[in-house]
C-alpha atoms as a PDB file:
ATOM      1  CA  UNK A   1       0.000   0.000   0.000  1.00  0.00           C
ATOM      2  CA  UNK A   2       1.032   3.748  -0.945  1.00  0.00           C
ATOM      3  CA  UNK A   3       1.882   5.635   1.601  1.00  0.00           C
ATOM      4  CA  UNK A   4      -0.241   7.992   0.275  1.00  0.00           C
ATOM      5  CA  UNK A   5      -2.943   5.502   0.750  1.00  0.00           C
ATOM      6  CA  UNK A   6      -2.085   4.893   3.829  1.00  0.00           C
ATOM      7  CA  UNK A   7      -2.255   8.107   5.497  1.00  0.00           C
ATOM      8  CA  UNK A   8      -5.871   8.702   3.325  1.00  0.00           C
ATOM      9  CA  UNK A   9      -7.095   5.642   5.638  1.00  0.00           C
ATOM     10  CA  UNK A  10      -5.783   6.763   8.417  1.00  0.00           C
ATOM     11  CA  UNK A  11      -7.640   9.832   8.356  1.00  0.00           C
ATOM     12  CA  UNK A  12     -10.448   8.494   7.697  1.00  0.00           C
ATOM     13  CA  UNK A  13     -10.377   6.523  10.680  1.00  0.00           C
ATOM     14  CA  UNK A  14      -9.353   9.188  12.592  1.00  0.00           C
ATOM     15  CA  UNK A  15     -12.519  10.912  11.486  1.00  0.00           C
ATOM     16  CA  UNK A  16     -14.810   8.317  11.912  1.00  0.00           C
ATOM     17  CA  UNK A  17     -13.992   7.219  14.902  1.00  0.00           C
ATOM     18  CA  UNK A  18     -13.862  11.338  15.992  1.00  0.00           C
ATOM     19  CA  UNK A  19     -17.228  12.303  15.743  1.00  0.00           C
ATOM     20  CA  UNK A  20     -16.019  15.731  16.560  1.00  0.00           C
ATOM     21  CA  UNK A  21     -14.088  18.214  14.205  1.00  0.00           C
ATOM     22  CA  UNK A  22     -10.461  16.980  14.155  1.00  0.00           C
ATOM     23  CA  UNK A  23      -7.974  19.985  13.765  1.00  0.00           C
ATOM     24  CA  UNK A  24      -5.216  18.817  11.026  1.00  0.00           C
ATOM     25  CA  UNK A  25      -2.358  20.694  12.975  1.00  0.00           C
ATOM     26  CA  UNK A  26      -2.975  17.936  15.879  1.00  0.00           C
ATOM     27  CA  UNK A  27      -3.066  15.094  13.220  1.00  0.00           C
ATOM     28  CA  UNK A  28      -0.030  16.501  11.207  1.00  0.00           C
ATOM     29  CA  UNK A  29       1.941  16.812  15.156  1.00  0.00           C
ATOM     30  CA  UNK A  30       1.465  13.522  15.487  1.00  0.00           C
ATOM     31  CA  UNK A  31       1.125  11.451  12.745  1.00  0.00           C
ATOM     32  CA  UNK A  32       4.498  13.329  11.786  1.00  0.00           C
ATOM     33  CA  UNK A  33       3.029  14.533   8.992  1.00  0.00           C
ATOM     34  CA  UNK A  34       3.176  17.595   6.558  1.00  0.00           C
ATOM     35  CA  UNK A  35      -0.239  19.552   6.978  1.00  0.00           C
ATOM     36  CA  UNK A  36      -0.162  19.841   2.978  1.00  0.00           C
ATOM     37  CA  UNK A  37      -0.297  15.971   2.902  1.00  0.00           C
ATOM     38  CA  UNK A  38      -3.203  16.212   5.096  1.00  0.00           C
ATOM     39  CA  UNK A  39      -5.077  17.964   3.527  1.00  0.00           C
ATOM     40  CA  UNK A  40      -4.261  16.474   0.069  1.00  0.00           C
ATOM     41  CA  UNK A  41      -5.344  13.244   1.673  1.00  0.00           C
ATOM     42  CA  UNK A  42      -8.447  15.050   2.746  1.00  0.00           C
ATOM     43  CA  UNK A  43      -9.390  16.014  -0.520  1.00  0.00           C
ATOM     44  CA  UNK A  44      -9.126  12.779  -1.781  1.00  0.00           C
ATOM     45  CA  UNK A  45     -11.724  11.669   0.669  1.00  0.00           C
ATOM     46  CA  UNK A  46     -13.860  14.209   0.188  1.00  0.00           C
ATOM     47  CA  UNK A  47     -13.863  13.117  -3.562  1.00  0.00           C
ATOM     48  CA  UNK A  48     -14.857   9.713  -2.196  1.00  0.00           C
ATOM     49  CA  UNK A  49     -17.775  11.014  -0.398  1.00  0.00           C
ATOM     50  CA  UNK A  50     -19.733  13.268  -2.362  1.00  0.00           C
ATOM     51  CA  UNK A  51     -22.841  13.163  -4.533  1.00  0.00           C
ATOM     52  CA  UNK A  52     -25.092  11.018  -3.760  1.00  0.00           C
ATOM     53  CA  UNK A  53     -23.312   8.921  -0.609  1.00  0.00           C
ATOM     54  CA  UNK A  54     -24.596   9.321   3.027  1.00  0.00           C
ATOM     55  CA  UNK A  55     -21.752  11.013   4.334  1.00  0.00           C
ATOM     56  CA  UNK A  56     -19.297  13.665   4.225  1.00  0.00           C
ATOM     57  CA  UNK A  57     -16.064  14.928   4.791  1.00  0.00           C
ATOM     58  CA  UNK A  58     -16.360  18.563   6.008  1.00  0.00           C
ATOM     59  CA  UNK A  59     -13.154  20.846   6.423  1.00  0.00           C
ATOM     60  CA  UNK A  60     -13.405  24.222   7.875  1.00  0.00           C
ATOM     61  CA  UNK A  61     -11.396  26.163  10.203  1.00  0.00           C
ATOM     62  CA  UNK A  62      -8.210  24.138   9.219  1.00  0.00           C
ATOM     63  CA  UNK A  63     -10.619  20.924  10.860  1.00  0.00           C
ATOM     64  CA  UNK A  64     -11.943  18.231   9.413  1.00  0.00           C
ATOM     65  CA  UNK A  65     -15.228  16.434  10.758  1.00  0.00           C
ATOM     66  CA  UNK A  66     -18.057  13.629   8.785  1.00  0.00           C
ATOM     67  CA  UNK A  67     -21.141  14.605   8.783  1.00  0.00           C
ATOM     68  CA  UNK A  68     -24.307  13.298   7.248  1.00  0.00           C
ATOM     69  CA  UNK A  69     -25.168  14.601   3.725  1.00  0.00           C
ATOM     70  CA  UNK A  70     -28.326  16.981   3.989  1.00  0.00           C
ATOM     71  CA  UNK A  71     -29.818  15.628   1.229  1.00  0.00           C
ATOM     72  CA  UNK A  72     -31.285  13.278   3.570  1.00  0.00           C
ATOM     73  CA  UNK A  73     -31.884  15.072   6.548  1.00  0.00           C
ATOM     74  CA  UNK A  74     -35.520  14.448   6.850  1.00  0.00           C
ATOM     75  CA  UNK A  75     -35.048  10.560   6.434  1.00  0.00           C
ATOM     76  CA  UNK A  76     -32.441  10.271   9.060  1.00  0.00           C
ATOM     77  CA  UNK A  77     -34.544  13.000  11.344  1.00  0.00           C
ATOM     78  CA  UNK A  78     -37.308  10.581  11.181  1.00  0.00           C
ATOM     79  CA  UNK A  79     -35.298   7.600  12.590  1.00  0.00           C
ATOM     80  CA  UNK A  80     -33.015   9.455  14.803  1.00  0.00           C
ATOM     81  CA  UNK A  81     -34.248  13.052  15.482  1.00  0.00           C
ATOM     82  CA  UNK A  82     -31.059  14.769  15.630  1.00  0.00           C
ATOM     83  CA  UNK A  83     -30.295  18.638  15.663  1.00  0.00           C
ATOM     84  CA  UNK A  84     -30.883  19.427  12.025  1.00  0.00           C
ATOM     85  CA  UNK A  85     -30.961  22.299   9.762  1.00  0.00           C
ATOM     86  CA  UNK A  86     -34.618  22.865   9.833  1.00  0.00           C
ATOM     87  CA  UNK A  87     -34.457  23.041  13.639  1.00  0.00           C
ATOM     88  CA  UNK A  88     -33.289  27.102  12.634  1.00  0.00           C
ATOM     89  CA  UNK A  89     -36.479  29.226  11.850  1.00  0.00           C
ATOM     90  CA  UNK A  90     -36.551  31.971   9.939  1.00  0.00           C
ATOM     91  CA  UNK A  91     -36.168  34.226  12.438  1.00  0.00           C
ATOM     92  CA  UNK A  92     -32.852  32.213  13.708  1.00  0.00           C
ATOM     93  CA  UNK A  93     -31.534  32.043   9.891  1.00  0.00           C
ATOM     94  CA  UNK A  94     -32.213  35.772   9.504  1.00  0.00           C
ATOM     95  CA  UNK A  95     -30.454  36.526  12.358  1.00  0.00           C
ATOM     96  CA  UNK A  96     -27.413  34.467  11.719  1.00  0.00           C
ATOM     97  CA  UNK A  97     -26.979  35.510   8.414  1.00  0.00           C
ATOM     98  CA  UNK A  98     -27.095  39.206  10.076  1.00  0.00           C
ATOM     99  CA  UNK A  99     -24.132  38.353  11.976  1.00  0.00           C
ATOM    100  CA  UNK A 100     -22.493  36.589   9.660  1.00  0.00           C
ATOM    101  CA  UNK A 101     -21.951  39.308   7.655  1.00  0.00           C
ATOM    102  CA  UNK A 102     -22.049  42.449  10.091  1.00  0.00           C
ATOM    103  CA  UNK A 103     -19.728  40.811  13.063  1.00  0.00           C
ATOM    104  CA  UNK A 104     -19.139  41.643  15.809  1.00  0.00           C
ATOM    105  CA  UNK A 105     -22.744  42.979  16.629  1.00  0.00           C
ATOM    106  CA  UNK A 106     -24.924  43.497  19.316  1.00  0.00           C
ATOM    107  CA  UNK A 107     -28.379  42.371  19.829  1.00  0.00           C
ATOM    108  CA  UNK A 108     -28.975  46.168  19.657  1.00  0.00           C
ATOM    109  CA  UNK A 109     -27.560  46.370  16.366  1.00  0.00           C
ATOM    110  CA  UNK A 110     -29.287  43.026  14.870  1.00  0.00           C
ATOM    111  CA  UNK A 111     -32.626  44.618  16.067  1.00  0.00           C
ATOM    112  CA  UNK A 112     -32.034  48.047  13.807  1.00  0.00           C
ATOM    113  CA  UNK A 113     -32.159  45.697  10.969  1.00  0.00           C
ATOM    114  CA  UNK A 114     -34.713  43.074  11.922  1.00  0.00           C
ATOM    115  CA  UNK A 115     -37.152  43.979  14.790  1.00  0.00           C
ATOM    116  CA  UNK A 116     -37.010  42.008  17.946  1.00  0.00           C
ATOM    117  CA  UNK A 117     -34.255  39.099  18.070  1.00  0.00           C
ATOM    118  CA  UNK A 118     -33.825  38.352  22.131  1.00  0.00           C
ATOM    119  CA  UNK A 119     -35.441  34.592  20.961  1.00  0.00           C
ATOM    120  CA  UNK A 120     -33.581  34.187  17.702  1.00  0.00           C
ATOM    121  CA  UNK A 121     -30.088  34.896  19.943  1.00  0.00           C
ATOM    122  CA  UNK A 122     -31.052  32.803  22.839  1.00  0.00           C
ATOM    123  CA  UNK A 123     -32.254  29.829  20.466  1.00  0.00           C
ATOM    124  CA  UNK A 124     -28.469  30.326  18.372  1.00  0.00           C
ATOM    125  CA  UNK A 125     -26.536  30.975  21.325  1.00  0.00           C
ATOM    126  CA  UNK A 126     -28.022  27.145  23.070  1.00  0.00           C
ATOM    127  CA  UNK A 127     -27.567  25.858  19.404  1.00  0.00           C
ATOM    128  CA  UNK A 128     -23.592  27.145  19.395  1.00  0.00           C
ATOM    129  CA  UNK A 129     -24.413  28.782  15.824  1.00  0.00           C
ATOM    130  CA  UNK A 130     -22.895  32.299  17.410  1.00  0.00           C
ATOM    131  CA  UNK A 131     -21.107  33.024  20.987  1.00  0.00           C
ATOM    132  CA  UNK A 132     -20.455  36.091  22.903  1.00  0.00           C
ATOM    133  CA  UNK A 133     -17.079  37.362  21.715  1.00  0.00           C
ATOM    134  CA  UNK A 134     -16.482  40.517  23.609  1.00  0.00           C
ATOM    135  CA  UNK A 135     -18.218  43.802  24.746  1.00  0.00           C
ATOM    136  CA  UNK A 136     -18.993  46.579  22.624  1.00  0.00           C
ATOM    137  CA  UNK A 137     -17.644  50.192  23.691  1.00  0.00           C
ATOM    138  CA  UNK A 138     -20.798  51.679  24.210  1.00  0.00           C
ATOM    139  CA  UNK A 139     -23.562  52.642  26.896  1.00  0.00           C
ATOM    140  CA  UNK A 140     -23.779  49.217  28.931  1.00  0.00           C
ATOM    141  CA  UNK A 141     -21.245  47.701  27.331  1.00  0.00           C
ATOM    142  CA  UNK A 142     -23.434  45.100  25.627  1.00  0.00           C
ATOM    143  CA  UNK A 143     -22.090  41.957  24.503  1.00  0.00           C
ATOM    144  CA  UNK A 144     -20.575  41.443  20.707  1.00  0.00           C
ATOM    145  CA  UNK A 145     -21.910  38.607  19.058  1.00  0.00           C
ATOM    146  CA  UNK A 146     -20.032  36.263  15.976  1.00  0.00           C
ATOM    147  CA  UNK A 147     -20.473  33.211  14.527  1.00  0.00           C
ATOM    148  CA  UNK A 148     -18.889  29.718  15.925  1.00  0.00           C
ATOM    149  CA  UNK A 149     -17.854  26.857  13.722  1.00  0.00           C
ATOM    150  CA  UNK A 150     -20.738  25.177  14.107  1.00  0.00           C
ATOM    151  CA  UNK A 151     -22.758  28.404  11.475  1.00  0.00           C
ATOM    152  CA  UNK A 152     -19.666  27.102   9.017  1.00  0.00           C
ATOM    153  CA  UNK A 153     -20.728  22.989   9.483  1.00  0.00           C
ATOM    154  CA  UNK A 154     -24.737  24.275   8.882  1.00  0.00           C
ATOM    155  CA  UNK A 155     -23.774  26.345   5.568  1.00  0.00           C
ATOM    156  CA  UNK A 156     -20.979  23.958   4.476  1.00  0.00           C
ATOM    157  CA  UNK A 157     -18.251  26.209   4.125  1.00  0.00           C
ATOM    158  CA  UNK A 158     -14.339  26.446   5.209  1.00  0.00           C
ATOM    159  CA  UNK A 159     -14.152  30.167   6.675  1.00  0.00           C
ATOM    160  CA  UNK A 160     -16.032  32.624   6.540  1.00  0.00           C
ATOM    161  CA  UNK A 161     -14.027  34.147   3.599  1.00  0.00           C
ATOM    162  CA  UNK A 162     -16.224  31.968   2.120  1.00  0.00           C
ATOM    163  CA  UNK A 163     -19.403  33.853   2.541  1.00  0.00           C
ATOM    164  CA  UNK A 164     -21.272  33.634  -0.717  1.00  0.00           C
ATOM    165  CA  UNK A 165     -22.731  36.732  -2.353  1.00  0.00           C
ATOM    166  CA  UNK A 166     -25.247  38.147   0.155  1.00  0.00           C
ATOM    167  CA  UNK A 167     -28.078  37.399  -2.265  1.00  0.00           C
ATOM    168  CA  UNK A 168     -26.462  33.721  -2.902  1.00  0.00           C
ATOM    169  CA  UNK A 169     -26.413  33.279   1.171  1.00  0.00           C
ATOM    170  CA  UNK A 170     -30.623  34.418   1.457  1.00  0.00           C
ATOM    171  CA  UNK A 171     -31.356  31.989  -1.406  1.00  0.00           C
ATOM    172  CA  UNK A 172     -29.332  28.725   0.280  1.00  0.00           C
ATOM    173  CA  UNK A 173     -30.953  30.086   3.991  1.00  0.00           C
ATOM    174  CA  UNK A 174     -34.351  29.793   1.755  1.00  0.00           C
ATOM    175  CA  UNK A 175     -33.515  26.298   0.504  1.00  0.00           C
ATOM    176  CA  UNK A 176     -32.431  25.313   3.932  1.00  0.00           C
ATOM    177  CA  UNK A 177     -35.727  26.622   5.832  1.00  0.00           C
ATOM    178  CA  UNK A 178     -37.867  24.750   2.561  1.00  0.00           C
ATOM    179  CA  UNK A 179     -39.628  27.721   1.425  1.00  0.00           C
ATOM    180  CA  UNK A 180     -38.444  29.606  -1.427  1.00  0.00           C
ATOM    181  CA  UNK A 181     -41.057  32.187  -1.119  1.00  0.00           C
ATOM    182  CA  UNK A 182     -40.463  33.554   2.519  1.00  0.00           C
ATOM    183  CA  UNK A 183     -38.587  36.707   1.677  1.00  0.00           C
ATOM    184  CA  UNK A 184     -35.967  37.793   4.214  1.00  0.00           C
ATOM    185  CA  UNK A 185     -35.513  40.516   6.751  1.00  0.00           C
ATOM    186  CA  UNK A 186     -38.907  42.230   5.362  1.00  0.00           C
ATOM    187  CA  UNK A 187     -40.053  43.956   8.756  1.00  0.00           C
ATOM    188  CA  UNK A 188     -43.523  44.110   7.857  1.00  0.00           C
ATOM    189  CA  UNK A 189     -43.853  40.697   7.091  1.00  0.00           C
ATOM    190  CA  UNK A 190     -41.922  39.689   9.729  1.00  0.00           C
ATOM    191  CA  UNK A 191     -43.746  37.349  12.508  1.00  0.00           C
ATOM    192  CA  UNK A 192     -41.799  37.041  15.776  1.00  0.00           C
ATOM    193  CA  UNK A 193     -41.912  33.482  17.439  1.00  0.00           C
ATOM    194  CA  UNK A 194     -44.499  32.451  20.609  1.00  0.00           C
ATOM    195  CA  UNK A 195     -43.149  34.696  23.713  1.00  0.00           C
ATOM    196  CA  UNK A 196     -40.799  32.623  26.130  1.00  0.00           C
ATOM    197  CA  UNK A 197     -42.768  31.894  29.307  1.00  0.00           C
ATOM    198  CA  UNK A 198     -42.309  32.757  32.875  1.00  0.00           C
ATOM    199  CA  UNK A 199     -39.057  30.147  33.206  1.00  0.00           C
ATOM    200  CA  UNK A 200     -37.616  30.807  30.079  1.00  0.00           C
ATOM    201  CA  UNK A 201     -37.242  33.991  30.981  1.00  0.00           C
ATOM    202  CA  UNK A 202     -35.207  32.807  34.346  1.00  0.00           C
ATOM    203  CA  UNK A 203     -33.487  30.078  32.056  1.00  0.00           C
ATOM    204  CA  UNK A 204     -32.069  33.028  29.662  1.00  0.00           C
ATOM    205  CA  UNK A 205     -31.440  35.446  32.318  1.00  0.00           C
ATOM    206  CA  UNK A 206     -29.349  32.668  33.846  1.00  0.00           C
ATOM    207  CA  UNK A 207     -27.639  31.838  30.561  1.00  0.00           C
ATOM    208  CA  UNK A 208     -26.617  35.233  29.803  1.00  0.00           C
ATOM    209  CA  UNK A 209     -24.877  35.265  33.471  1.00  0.00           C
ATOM    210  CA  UNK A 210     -22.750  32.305  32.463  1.00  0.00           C
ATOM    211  CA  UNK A 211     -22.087  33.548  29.052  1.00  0.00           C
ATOM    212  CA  UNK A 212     -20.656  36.565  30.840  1.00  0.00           C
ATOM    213  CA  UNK A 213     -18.376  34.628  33.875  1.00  0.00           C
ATOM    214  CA  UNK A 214     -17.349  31.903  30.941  1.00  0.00           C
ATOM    215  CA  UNK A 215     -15.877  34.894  28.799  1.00  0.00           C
ATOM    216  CA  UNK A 216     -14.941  37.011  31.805  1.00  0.00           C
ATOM    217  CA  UNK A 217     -16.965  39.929  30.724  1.00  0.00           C
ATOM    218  CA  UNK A 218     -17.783  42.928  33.208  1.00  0.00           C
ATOM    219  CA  UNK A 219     -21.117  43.443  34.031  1.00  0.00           C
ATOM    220  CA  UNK A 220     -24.078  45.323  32.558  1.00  0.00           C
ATOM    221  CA  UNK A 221     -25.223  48.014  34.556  1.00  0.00           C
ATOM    222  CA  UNK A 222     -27.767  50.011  32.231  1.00  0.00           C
ATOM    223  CA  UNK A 223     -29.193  49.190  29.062  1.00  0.00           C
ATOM    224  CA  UNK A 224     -27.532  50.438  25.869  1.00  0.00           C
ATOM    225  CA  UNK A 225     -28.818  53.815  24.350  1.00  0.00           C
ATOM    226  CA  UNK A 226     -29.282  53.803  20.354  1.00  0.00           C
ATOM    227  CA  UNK A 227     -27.580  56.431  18.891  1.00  0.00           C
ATOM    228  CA  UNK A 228     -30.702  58.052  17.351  1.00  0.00           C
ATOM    229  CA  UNK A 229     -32.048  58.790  20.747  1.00  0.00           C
ATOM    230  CA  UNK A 230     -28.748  59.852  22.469  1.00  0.00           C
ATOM    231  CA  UNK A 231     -29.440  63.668  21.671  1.00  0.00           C
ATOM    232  CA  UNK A 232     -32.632  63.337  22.505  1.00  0.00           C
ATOM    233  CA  UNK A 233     -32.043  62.103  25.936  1.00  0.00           C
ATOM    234  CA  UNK A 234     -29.324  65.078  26.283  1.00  0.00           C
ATOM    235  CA  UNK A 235     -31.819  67.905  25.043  1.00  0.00           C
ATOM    236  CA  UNK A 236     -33.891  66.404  27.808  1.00  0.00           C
ATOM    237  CA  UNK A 237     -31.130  66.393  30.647  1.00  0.00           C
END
């Protein structure tokens, strides 16, 4: 056997057996192994499974992971009910695509463009899609928001350098959500989800505490001001 070969199989394995993304610097450390080589070798498999076969190789963020190939998402769902891409509603894939694009943001600054989004952050944040990545220099320094490497597994692709065309990204989000004709970030068309009840309220206020002790952020003491109503409140004072 090639050595070539070899190492392919390896891989493989190594990926298989994973479950989880696999980052190629650990496998090139030590399997001895260029990274070039591993990634050649990951290219070959991902030639192996594509089209029509039930799984695939995914690399992004310099990892590699197998996943399942959408096409048959709603066939496995049915057996095995796993976290899928239909689990993100429109709201969710309108406000991930926001932030994809716009990052870092605030929840103040997704809401300028799309109306209310305390649910579709809360639902992303639990589903890993985005993650607190700092505060924002502003009235209550509220927290910056940016997408994880799970948002690159949902929209299969490496880096976010590979961000289609923002037209291109609202028609896959349309395919992913199966229905064509829901037309994004239109306000007045725009239906917010069922309010959270009484204890998801607690459950999110208690969430957004750990969020801020896991990514040692200070505090919020007051509510941040949009900048439209900043002279306002001065005129006032």
């Amino acid at each position: 056997m090639k050595r070539s070969e070899k190492l392919t199989n390896i891989i493989e394995s190594i990926a298989f057996v994973s479950g989880n993304p696999v980052a190629i610097k650990d496998i090139s450390e030590k399997l001895e192994v260029d990274e070039k080589e591993i990634v050649q070798a990951v290219k070959k498999l991902q030639q192996k499974y594509c089209g029509d076969c039930g799984l695939q190789l995914l690399m992004f963020n310099k990892k590699i992971q197998f996943a399942s190939n959408p096409e048959y998402a709603e066939e496995v769902s049915s057996v095995l009910n796993p976290i899928k891409e239909r689990e993100l509603s429109r709201s969710m894939l309108e406000a991930a695509a926001i932030i994809a694009y716009k990052q870092p943001v605030t929840r103040m600054d997704l809401e300028e463009i799309r109306g209310n989004s305390e649910y579709a952050v809360q639902k992303l944040l639990e589903l890993k899609v985005i993650e607190p990545v700092g505060r924002k220099d502003a009235v209550g320094k509220p927290i910056l928001y940016g997408t994880t490497d799970e948002f690159l597994k949902r929209f299969q692709i490496s880096s976010l350098d590979e961000l289609p065309d923002y037209d291109e990204l609202l028609e896959k989000i349309a395919q992913i959500h199966g229905n064509d004709d829901d037309y994004l970030y239109s306000k007045d068309e725009y239906v917010e989800e069922t309010a959270a009840t009484e204890d998801n309220v607690k459950d999110t206020q208690k969430e957004t505490k750990q969020n801020d002790q896991e990514f040692d952020l200070p505090p919020v003491e007051e509510e941040e001001v949009p900048d439209f109503l900043k002279d306002e409140t001065v005129d006032k004072i």
